[in-house]
C-alpha atoms as a PDB file:
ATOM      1  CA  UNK A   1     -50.916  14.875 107.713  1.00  0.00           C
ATOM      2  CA  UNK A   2     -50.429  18.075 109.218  1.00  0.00           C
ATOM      3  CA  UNK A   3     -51.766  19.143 112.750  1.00  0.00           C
ATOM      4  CA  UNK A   4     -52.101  22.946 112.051  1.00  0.00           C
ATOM      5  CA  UNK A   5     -55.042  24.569 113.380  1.00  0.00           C
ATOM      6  CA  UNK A   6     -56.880  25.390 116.655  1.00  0.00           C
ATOM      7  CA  UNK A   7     -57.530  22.997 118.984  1.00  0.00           C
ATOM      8  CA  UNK A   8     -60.136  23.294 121.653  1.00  0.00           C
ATOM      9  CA  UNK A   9     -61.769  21.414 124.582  1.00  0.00           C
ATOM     10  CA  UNK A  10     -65.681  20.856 124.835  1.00  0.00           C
ATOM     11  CA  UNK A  11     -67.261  20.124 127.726  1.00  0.00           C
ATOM     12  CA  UNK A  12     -71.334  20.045 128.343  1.00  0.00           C
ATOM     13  CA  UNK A  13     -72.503  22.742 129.767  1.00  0.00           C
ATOM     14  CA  UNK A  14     -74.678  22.593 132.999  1.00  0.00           C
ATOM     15  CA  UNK A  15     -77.597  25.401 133.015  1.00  0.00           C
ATOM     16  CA  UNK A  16     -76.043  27.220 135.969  1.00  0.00           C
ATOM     17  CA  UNK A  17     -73.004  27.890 132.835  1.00  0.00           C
ATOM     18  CA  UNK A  18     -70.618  29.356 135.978  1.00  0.00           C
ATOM     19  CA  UNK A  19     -68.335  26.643 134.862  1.00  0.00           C
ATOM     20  CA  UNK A  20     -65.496  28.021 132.418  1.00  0.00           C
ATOM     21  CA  UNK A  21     -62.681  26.468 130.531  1.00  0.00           C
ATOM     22  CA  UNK A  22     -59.002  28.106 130.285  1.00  0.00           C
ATOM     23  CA  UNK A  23     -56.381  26.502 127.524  1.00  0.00           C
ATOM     24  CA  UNK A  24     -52.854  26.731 127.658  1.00  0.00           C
ATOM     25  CA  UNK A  25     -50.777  28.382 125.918  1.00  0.00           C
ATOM     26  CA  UNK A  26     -54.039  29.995 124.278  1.00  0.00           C
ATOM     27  CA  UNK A  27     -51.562  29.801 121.063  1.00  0.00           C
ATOM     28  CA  UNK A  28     -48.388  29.063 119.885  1.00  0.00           C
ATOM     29  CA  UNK A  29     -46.038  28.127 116.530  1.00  0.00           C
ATOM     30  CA  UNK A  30     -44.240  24.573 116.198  1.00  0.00           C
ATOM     31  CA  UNK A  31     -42.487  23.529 113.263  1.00  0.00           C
ATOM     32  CA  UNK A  32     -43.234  20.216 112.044  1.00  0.00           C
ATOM     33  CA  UNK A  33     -42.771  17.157 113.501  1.00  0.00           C
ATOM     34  CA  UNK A  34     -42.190  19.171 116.857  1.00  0.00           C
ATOM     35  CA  UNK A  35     -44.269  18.618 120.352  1.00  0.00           C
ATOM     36  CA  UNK A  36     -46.851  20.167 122.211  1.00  0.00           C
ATOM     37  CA  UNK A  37     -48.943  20.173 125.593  1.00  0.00           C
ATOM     38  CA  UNK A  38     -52.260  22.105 125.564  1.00  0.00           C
ATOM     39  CA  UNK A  39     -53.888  21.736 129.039  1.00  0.00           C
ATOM     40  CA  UNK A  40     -57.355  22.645 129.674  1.00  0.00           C
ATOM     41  CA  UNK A  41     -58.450  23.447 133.485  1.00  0.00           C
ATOM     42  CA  UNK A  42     -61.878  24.073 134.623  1.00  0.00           C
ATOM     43  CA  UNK A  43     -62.612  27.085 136.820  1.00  0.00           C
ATOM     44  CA  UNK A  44     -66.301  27.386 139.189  1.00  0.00           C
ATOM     45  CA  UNK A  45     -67.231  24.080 138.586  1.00  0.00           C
ATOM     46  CA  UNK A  46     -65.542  20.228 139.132  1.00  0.00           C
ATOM     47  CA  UNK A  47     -64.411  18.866 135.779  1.00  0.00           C
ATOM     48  CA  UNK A  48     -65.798  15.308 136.194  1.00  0.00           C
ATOM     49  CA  UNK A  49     -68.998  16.508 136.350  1.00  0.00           C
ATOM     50  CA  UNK A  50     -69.067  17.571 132.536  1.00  0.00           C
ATOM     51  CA  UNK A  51     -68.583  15.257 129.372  1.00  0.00           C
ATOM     52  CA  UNK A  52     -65.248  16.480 128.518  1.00  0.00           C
ATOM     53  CA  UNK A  53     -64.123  15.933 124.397  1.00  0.00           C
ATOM     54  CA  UNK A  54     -60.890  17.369 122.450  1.00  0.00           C
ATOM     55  CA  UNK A  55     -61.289  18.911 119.168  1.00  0.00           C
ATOM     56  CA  UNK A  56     -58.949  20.627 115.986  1.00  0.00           C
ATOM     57  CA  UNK A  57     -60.312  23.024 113.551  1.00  0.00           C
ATOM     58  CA  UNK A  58     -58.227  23.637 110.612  1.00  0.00           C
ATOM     59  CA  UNK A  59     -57.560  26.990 108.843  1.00  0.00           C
ATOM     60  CA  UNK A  60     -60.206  25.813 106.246  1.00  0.00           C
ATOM     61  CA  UNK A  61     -61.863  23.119 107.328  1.00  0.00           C
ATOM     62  CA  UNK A  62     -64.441  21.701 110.238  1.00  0.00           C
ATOM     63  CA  UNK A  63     -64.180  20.558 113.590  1.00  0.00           C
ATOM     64  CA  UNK A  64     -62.532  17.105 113.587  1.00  0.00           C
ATOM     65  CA  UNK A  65     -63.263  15.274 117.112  1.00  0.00           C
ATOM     66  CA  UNK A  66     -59.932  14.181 118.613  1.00  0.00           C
ATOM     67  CA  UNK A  67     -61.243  12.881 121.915  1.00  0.00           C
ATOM     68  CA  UNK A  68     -63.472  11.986 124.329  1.00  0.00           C
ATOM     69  CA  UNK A  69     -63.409  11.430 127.899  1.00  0.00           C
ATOM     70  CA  UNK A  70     -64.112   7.355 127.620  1.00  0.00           C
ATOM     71  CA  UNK A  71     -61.438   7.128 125.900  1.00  0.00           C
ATOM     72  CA  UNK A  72     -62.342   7.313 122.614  1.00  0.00           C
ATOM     73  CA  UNK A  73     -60.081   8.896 119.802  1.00  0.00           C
ATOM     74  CA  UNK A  74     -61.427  10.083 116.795  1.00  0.00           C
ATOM     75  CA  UNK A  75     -60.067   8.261 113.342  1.00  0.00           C
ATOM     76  CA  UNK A  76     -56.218   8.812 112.972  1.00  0.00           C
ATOM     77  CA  UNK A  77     -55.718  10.419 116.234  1.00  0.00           C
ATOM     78  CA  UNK A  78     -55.029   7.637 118.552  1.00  0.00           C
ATOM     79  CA  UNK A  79     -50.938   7.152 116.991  1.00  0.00           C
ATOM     80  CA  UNK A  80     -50.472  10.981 116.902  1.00  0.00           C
ATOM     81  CA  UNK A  81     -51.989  12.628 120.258  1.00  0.00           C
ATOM     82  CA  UNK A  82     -51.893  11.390 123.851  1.00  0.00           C
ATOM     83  CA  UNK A  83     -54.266  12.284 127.227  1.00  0.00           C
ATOM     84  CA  UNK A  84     -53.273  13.375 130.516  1.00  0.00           C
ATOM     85  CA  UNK A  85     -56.525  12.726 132.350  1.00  0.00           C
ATOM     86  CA  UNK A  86     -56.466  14.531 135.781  1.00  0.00           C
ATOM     87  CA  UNK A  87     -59.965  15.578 135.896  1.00  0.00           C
ATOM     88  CA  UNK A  88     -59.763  14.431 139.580  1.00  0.00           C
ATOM     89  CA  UNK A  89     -57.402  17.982 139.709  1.00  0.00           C
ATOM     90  CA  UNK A  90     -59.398  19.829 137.256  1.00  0.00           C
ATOM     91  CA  UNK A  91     -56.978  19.323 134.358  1.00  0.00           C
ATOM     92  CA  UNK A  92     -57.330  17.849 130.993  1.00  0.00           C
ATOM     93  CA  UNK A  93     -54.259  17.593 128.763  1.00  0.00           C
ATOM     94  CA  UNK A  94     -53.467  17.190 125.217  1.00  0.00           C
END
């Protein structure tokens, strides 16, 4: 199964919406089989506060959820992608 695509963390927006989220790298090229750390940080707001979920979209296809912040992976996502929780420091990695 490959993991090409964009990946992209959700997070419930409060009404105020001064909260924004910041990936990186914003993009990058791996060749198969090869790793990679996307971490999400929250700036003008405190991550915990939000219901924070990881998705992938591939070139051609939907959103496929990944994860969410209970804990939850999505089907077939658990063996293949890990979570660094550290909402406490505003950071959410995949």
């Amino acid at each position: 199964r490959s993991d090409c695509g964009l990946f992209l963390l959700s997070a419930a927006v409060s009404l105020a919406g001064a909260a924004t989220l910041e990936q990186h790298p914003r993009e990058l090229s791996v060749e198969e089989g090869g790793r990679v750390t996307f971490q999400c940080s929250m700036k003008g707001d405190t991550m915990r506060y939000y219901s924070m979920s990881w998705y992938r979209q591939g070139p051609s296809g939907p959103q496929e959820w990944i994860y969410k912040e209970d804990g939850t992976y999505g089907e077939g996502f658990q063996d293949r992608f890990k979570i660094r929780d550290e909402r406490s420091k505003n950071r959410l990695s995949l």
